[in-house]
C-alpha atoms as a PDB file:
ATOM      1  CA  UNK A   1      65.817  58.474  -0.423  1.00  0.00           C
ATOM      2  CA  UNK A   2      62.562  55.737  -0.676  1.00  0.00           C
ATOM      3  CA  UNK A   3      61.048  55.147   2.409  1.00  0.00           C
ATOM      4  CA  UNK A   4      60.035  51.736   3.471  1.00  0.00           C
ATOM      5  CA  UNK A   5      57.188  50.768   6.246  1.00  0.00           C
ATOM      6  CA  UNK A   6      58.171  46.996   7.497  1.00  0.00           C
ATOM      7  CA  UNK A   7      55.304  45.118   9.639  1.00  0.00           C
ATOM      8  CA  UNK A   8      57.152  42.583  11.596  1.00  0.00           C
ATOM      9  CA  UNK A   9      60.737  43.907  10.970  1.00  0.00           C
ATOM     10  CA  UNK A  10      62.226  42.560  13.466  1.00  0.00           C
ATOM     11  CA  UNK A  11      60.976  38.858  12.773  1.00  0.00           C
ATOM     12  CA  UNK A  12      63.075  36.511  11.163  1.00  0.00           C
ATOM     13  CA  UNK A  13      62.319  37.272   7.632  1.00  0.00           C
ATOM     14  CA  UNK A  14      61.560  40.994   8.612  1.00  0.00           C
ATOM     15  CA  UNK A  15      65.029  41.623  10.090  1.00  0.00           C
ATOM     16  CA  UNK A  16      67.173  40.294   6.756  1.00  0.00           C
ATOM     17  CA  UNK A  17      64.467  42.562   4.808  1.00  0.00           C
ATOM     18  CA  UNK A  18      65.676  45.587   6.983  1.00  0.00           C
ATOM     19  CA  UNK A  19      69.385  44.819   6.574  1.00  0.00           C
ATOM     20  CA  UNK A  20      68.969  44.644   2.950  1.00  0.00           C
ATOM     21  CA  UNK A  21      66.606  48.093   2.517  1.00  0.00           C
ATOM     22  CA  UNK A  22      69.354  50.090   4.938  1.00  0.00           C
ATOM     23  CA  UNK A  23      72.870  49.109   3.025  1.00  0.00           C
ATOM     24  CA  UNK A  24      70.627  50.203  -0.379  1.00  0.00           C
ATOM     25  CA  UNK A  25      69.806  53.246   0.796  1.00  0.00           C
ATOM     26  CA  UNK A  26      66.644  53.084   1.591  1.00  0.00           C
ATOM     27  CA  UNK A  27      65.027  54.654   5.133  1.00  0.00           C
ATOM     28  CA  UNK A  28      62.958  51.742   6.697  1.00  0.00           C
ATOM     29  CA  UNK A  29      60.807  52.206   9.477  1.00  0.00           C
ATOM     30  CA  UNK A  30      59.234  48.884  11.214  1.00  0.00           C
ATOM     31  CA  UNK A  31      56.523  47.778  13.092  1.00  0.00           C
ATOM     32  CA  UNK A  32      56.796  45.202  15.222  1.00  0.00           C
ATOM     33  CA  UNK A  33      54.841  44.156  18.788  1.00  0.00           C
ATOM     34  CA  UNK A  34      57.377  41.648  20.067  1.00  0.00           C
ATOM     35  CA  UNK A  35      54.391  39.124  20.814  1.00  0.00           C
ATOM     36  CA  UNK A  36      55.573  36.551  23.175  1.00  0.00           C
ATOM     37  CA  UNK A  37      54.866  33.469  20.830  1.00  0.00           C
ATOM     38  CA  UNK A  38      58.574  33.058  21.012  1.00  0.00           C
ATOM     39  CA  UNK A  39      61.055  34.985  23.274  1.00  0.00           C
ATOM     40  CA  UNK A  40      61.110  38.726  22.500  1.00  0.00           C
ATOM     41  CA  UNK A  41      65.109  38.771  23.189  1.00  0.00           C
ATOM     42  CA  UNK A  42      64.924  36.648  20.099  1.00  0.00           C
ATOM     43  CA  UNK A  43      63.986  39.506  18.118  1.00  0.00           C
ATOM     44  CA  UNK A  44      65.680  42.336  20.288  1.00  0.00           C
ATOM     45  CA  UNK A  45      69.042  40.618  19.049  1.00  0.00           C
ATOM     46  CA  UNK A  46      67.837  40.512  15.522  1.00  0.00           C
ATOM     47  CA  UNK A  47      67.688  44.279  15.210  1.00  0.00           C
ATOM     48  CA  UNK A  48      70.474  45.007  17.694  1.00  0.00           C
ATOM     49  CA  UNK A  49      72.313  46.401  14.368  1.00  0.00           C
ATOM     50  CA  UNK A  50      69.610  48.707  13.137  1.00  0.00           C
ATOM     51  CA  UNK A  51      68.774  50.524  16.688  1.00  0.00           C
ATOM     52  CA  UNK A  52      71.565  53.105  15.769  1.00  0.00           C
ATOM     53  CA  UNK A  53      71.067  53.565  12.094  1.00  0.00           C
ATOM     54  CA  UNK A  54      70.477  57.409  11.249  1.00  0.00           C
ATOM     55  CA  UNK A  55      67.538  56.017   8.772  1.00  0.00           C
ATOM     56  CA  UNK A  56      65.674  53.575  11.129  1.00  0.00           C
ATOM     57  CA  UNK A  57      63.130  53.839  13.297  1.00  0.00           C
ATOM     58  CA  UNK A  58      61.094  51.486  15.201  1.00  0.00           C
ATOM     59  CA  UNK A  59      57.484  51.323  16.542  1.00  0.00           C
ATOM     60  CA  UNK A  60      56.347  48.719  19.038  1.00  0.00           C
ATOM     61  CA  UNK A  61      52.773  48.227  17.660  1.00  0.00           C
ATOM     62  CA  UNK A  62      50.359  45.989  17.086  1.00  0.00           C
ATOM     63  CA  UNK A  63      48.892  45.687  14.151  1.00  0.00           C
ATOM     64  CA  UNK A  64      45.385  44.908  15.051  1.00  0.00           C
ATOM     65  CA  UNK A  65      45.620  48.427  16.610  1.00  0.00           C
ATOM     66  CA  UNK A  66      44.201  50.528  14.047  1.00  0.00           C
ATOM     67  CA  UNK A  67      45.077  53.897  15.957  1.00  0.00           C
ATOM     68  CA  UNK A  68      48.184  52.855  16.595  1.00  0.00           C
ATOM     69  CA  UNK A  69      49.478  52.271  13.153  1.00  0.00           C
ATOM     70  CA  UNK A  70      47.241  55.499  12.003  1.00  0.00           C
ATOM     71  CA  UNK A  71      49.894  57.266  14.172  1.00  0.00           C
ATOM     72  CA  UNK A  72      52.971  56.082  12.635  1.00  0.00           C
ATOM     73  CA  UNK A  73      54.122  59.424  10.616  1.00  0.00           C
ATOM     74  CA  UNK A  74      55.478  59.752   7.124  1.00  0.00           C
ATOM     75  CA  UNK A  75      55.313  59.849   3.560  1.00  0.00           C
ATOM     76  CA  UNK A  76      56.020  55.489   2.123  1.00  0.00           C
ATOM     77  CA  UNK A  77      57.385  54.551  -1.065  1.00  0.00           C
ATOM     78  CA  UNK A  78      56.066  50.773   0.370  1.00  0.00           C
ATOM     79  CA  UNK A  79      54.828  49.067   2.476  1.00  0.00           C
ATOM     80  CA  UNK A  80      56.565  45.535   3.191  1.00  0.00           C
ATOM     81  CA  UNK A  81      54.040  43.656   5.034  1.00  0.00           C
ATOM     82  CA  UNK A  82      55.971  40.735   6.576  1.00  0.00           C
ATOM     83  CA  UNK A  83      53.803  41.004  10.254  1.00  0.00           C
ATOM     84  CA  UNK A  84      51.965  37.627  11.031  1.00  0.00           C
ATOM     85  CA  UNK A  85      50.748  35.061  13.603  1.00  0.00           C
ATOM     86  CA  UNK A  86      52.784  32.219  12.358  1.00  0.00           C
ATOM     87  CA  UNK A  87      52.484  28.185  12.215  1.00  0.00           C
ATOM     88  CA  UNK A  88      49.961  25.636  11.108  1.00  0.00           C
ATOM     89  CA  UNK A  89      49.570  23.554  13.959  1.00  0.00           C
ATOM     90  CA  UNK A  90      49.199  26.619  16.281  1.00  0.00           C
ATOM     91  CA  UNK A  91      46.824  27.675  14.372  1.00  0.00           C
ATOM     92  CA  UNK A  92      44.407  25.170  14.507  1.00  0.00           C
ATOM     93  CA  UNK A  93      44.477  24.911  18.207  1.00  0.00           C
ATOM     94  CA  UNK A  94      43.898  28.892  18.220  1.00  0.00           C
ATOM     95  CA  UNK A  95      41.824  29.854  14.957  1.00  0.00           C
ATOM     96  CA  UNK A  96      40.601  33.132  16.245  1.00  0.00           C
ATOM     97  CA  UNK A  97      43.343  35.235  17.061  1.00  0.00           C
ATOM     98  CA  UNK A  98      45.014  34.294  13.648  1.00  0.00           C
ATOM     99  CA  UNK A  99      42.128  35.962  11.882  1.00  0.00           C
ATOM    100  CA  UNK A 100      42.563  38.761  13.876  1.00  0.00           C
ATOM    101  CA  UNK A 101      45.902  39.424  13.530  1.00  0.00           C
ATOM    102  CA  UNK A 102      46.636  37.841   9.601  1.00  0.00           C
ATOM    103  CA  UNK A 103      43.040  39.298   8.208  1.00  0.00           C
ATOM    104  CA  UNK A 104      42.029  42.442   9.731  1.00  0.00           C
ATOM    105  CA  UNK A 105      45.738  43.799  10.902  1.00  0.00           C
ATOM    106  CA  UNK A 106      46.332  43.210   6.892  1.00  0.00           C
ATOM    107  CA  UNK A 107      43.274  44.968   6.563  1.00  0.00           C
ATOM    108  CA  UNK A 108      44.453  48.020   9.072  1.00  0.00           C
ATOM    109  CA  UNK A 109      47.526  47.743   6.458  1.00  0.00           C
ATOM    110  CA  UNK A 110      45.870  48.476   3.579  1.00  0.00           C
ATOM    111  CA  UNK A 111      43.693  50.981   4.467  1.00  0.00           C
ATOM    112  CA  UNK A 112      46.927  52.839   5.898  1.00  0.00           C
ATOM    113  CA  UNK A 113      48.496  52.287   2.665  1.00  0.00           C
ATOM    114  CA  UNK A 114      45.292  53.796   1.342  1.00  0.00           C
ATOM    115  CA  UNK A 115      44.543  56.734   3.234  1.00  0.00           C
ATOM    116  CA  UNK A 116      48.647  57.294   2.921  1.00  0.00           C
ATOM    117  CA  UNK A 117      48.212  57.208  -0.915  1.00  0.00           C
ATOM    118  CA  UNK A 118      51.152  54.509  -1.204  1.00  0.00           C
ATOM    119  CA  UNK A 119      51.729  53.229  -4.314  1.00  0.00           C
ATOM    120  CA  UNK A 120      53.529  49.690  -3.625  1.00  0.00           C
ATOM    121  CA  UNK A 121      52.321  47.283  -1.021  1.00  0.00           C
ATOM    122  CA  UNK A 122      54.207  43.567  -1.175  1.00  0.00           C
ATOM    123  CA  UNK A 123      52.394  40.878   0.950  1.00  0.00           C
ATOM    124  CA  UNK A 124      54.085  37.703   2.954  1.00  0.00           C
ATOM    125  CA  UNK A 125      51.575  34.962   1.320  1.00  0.00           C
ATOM    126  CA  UNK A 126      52.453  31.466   2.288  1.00  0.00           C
ATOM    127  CA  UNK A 127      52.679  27.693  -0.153  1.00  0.00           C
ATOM    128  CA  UNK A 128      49.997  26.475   2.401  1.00  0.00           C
ATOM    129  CA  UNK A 129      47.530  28.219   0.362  1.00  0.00           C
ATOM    130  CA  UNK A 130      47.940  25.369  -2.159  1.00  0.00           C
ATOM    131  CA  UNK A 131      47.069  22.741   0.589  1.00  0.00           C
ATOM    132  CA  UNK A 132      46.650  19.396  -0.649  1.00  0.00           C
ATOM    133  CA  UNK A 133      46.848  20.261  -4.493  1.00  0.00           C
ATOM    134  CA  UNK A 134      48.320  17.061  -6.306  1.00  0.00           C
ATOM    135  CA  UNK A 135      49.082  19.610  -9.412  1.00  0.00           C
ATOM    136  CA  UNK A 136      52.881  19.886  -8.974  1.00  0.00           C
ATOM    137  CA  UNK A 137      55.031  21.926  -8.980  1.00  0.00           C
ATOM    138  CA  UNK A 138      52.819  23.805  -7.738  1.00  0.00           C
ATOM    139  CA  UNK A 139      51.964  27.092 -10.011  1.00  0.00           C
ATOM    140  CA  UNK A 140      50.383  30.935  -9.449  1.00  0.00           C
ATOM    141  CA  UNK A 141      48.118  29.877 -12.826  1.00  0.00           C
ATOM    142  CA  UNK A 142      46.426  26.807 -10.627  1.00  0.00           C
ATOM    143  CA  UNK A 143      43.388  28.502  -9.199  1.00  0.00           C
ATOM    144  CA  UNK A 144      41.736  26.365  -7.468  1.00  0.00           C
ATOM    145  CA  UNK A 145      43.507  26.448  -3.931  1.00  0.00           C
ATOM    146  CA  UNK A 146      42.392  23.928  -1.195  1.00  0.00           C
ATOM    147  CA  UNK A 147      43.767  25.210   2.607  1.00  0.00           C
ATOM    148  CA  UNK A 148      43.790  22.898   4.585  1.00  0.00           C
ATOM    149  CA  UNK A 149      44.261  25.059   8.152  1.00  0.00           C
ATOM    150  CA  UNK A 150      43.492  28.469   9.520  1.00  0.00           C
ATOM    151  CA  UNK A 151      46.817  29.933   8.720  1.00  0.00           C
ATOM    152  CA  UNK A 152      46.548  29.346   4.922  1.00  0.00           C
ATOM    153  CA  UNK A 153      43.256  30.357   4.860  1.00  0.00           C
ATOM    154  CA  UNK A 154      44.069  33.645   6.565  1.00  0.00           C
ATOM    155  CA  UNK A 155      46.654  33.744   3.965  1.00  0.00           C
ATOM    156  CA  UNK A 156      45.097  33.828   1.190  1.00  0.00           C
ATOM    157  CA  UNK A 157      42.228  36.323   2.487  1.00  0.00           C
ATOM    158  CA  UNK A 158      45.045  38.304   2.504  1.00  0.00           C
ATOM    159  CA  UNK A 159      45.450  38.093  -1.334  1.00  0.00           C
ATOM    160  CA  UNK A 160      42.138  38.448  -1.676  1.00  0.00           C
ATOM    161  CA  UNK A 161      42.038  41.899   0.072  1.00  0.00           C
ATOM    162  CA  UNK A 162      45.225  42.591  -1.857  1.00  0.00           C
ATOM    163  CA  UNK A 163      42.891  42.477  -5.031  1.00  0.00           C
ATOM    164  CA  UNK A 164      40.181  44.348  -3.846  1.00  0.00           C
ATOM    165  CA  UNK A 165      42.434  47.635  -2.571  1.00  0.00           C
ATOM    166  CA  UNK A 166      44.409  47.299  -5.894  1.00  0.00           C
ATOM    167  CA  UNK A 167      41.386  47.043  -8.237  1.00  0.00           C
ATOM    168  CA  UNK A 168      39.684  50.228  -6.327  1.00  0.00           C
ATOM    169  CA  UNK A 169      41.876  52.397  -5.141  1.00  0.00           C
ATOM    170  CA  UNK A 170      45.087  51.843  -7.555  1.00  0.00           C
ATOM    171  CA  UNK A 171      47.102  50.143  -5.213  1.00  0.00           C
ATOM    172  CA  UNK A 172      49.930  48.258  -6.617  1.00  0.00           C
ATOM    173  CA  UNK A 173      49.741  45.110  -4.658  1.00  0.00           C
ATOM    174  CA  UNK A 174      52.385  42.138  -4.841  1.00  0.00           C
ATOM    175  CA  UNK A 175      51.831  38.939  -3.348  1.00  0.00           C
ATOM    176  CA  UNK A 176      54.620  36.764  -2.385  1.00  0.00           C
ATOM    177  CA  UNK A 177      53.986  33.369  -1.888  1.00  0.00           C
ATOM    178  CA  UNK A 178      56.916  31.804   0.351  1.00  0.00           C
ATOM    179  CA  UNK A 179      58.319  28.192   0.147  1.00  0.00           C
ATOM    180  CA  UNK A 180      59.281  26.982   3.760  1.00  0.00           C
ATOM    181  CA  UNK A 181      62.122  29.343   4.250  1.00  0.00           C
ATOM    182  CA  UNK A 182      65.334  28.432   6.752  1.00  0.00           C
ATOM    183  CA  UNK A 183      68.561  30.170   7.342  1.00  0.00           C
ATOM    184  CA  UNK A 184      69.994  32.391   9.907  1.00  0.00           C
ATOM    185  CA  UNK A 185      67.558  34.002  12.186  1.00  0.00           C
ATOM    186  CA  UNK A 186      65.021  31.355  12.334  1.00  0.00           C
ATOM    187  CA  UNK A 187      62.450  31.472  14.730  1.00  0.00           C
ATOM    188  CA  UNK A 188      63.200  29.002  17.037  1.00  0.00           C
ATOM    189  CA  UNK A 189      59.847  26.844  16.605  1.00  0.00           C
ATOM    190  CA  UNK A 190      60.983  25.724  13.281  1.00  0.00           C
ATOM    191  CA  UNK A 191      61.730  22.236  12.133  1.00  0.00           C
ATOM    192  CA  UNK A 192      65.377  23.303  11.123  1.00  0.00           C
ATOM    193  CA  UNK A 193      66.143  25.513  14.502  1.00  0.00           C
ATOM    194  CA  UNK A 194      64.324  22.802  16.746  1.00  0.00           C
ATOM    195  CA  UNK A 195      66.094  19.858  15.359  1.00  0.00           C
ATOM    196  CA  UNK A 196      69.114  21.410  15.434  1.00  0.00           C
ATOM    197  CA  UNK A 197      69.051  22.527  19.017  1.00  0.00           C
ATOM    198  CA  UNK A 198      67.576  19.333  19.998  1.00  0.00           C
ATOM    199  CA  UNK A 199      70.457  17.201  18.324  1.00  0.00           C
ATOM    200  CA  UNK A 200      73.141  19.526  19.762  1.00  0.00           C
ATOM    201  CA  UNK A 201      71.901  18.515  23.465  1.00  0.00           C
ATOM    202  CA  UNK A 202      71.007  15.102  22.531  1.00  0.00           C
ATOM    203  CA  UNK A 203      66.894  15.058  22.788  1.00  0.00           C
ATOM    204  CA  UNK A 204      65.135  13.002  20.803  1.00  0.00           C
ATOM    205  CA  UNK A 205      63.816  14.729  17.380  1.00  0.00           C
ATOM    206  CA  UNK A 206      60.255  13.974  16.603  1.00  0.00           C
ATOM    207  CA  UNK A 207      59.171  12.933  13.166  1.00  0.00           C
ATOM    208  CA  UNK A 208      56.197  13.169  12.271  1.00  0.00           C
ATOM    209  CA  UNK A 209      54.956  10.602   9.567  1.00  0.00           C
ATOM    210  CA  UNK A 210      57.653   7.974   8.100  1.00  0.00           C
ATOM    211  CA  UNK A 211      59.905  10.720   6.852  1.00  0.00           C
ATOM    212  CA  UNK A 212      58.581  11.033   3.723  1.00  0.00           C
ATOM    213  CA  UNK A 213      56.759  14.421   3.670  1.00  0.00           C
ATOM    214  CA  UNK A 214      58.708  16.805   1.355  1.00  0.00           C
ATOM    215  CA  UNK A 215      59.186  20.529   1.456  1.00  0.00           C
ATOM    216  CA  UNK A 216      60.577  23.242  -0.602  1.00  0.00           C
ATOM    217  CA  UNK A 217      63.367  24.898   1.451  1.00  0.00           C
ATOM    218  CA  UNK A 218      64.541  28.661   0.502  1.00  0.00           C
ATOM    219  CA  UNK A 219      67.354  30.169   2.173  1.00  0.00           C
ATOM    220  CA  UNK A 220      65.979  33.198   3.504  1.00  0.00           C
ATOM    221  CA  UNK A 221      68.854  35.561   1.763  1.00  0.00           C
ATOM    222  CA  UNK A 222      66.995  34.144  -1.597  1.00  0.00           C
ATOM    223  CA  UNK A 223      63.751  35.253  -0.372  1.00  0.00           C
ATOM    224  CA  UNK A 224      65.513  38.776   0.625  1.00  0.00           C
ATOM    225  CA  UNK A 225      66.280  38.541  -3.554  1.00  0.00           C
ATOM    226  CA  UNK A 226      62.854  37.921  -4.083  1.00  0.00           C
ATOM    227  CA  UNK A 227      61.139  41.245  -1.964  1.00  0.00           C
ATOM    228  CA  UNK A 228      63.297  43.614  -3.255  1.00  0.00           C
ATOM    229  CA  UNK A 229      62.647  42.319  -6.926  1.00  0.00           C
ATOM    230  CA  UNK A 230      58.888  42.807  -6.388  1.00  0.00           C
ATOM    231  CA  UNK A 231      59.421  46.281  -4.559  1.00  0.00           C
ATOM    232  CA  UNK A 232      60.560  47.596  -8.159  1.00  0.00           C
ATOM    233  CA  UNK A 233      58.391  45.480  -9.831  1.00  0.00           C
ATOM    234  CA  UNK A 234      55.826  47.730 -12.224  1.00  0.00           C
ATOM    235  CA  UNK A 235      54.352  46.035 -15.043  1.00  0.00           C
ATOM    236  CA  UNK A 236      50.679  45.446 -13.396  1.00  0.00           C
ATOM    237  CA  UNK A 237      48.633  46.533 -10.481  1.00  0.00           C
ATOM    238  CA  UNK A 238      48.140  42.854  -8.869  1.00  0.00           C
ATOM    239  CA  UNK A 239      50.481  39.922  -8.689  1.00  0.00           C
ATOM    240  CA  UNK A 240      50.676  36.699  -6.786  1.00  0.00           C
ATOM    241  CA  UNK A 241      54.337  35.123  -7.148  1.00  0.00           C
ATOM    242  CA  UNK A 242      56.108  32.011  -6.120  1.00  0.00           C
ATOM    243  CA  UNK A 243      59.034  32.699  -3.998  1.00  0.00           C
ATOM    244  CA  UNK A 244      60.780  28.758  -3.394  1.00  0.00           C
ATOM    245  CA  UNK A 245      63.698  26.526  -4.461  1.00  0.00           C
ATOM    246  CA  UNK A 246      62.187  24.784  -6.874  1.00  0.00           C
ATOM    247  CA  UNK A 247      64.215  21.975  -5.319  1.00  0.00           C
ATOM    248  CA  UNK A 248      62.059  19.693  -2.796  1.00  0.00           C
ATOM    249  CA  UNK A 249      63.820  17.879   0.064  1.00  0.00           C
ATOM    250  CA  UNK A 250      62.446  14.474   2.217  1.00  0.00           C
ATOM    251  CA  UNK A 251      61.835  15.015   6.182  1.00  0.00           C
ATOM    252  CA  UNK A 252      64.305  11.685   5.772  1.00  0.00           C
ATOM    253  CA  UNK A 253      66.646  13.908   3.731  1.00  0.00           C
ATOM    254  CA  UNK A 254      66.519  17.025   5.829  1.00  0.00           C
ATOM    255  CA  UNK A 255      67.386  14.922   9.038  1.00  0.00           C
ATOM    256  CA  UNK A 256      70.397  13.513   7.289  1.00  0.00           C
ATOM    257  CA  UNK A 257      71.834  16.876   6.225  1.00  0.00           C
ATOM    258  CA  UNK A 258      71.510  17.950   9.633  1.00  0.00           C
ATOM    259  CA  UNK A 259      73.691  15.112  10.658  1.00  0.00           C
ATOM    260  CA  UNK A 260      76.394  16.148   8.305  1.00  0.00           C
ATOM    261  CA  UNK A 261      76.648  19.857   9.021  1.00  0.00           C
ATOM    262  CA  UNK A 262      76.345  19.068  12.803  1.00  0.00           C
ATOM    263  CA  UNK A 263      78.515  15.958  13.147  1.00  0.00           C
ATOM    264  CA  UNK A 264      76.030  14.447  15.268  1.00  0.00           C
ATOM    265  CA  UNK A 265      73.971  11.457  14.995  1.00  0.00           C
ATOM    266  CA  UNK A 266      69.741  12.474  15.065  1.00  0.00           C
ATOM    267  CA  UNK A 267      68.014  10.231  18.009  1.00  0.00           C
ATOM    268  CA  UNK A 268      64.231  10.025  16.464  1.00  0.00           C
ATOM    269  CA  UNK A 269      61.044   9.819  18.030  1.00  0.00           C
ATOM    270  CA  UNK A 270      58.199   8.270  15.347  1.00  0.00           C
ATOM    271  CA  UNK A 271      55.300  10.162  16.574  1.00  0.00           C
ATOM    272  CA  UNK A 272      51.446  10.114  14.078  1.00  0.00           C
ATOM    273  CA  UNK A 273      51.350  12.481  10.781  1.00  0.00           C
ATOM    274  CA  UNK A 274      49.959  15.773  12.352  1.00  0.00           C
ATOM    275  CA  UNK A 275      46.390  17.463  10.890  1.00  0.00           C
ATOM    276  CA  UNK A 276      46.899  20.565   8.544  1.00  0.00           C
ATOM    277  CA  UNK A 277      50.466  19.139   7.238  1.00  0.00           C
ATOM    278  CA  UNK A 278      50.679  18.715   3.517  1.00  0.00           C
ATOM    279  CA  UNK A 279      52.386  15.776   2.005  1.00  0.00           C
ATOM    280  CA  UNK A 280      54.955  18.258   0.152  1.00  0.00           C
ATOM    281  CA  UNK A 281      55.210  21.532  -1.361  1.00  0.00           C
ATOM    282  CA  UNK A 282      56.740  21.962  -4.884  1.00  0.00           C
ATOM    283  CA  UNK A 283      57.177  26.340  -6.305  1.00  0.00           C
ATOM    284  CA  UNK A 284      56.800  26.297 -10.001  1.00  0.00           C
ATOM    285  CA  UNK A 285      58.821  29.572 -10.342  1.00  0.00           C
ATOM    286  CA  UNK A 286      58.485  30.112 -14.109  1.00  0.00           C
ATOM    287  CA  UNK A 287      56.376  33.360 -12.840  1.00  0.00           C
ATOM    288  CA  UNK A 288      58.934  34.923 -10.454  1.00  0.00           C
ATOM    289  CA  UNK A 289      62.025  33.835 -13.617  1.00  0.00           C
ATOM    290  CA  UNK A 290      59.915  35.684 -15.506  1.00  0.00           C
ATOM    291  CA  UNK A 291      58.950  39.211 -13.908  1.00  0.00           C
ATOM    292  CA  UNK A 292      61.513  39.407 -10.964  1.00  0.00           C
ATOM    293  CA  UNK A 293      63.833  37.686 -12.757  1.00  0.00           C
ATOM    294  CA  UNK A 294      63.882  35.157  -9.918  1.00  0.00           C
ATOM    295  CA  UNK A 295      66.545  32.762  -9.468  1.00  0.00           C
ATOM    296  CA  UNK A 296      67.469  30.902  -6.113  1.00  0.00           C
ATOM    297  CA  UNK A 297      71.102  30.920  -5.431  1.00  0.00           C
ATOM    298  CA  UNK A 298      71.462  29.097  -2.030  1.00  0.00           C
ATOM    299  CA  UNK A 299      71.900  25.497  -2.367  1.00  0.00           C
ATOM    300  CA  UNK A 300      70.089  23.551   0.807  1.00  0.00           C
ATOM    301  CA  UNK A 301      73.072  21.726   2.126  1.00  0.00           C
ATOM    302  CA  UNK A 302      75.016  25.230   2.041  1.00  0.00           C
ATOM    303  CA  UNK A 303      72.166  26.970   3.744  1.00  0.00           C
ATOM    304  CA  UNK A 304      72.139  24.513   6.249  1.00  0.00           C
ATOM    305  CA  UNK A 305      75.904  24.667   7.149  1.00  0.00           C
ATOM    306  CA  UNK A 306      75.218  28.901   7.162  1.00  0.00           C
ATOM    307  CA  UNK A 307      72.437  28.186   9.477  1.00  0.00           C
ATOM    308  CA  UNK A 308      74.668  26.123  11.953  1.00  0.00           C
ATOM    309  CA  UNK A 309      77.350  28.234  11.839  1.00  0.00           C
ATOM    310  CA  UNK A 310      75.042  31.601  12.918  1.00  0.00           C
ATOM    311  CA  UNK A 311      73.339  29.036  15.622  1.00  0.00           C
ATOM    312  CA  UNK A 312      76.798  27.860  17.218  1.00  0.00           C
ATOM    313  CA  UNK A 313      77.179  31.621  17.499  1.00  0.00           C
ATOM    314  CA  UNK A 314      73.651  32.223  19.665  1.00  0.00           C
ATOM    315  CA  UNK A 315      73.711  32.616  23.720  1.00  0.00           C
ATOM    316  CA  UNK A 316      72.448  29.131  25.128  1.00  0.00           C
ATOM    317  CA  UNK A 317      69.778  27.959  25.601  1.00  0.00           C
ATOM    318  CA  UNK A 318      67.364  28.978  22.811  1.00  0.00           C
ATOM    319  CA  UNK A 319      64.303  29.279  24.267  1.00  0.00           C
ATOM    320  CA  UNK A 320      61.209  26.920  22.391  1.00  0.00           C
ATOM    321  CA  UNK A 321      58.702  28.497  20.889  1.00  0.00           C
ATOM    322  CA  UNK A 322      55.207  28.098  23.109  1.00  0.00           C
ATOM    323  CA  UNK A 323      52.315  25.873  21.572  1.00  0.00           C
END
């Protein structure tokens, strides 16, 4: 049996990775610190289904806590390093503590994967390490990356550190870089979750811009496709990879298919474009065709009618995410 360490398994993301590593076999064990960015019953009910699973086990640490994860016991096939201080805006009101927790607790990761003598470590990257590039779609071959907030930045000194542990110490390091991903689970700060919710109890949506600001949506089960591809993946010791649609959608458009799957009308509130957004985000996913054999399956109107569905289903009200 392989034996998986997940950082921030019982996120959003982190929980559909967990689902997918227990029904193949795998034993998983996660860390997670249930930081209070969003409601922690958020992610209690996200792993409500593992709790009881003869191969899970969970550990409420932090992973800026160096001790802490030291402590965590076992022999890893992975590590799955999913763990994060999320968001762009937030992060520019708070760069600090995102450099703590996306830089060094990445760091702590490694050098547990290190000391541990783990052979496969796959990274959570993020598109916003492209920025403001005008090259699009955007691809893995384009090095010149232009960040554009404290997030991305912390995002790609993860990649960096990624290089360094796999060029010295043999560490087989996979970088994923995600597309904007939506579906079931979403943390409840989210442009899809928040409209949604606000719609349902008829708030005002804000829009930010005139609508025209474009993003590649992945269903997360697609990016689920994607991690386990690149937790078998073998054919070099470093990788950065495009996970994303390869399908880009309008604010405008995004609103409208909301709408439909809902059945109700979207009140808007025009509000200023908002610093650190990027006019769109495009994956060129020739790369991830081409070594994971990558494909995305989950159409964006069908994801968004999945979505609903699993929200309809939540207890009321979602708590916001704080700012």
């Amino acid at each position: 049996m392989r034996r998986a360490l997940v950082t921030g398994g019982a996120g959003f993301i982190g929980s559909h990775v967990v689902d997918a590593l227990l029904s193949n076999g795998w034993h998983v064990d996660v860390i997670d610190s249930f930081d209070p960015f969003y409601d922690p019953a958020i992610k209690h009910r996200n792993i409500a289904a593992h709790r009881d699973h003869p191969h899970y086990t969970l550990y409420s640490v932090d992973i800026r806590d160096q001790q802490a994860i030291r402590a965590v016991p076992g022999d890893f096939d992975a590590v799955v390093h999913l763990a994060a201080r999320a968001g762009v805006r937030p992060s520019i009101a708070d760069p600090t503590t995102y450099q703590d927790v996306n830089v060094d607790g990445t760091q702590n990761l490694l050098e547990f994967a290190r000391q541990r003598q783990v052979p496969q470590f796959v990274f959570a990257s993020s598109s916003s390490v492209y920025g403001v590039n005008p090259r699009v779609p955007w691809s893995e071959e384009d090095h010149v990356l232009a960040p554009i907030s404290p997030y991305a930045s912390t995002k790609v000194s993860g990649e960096l550190l990624g290089h360094v542990y796999s060029h010295l110490y043999g560490l087989r390091f996979v970088a994923l870089r995600f597309f904007t991903v939506y579906g079931e689970r979403q943390r409840p700060d989210l442009a899809i979750h928040k409209f949604a919710q606000q719609m349902r109890y008829g708030q005002p949506i804000p829009v930010f811009g005139d609508g025209s600001t474009r993003r590649d949506y992945t269903h997360v089960s697609d990016i689920v496709r994607g991690i386990l591809a690149a937790l078998d993946y073998s054919g070099s010791p470093y990788e950065v990879i495009n996970l994303g649609n390869s399908q880009t959608v309008s604010l405008t458009e995004m609103i409208s298919t909301l709408e439909d799957v809902l059945g109700i009308p979207a009140r808007r509130e025009l509000l200023p474009p908002q610093p650190g957004d990027v006019p769109q985000t495009w994956a060129h996913l020739g790369k991830a065709n081409r070594l994971l054999a990558f494909r995305p399956q989950v159409e964006f109107h069908d994801g968004c009618a999945a979505f609903v569905g699993w929200l309809r289903q939540q207890p009321q009200p979602v708590v916001q995410a704080k700012r």
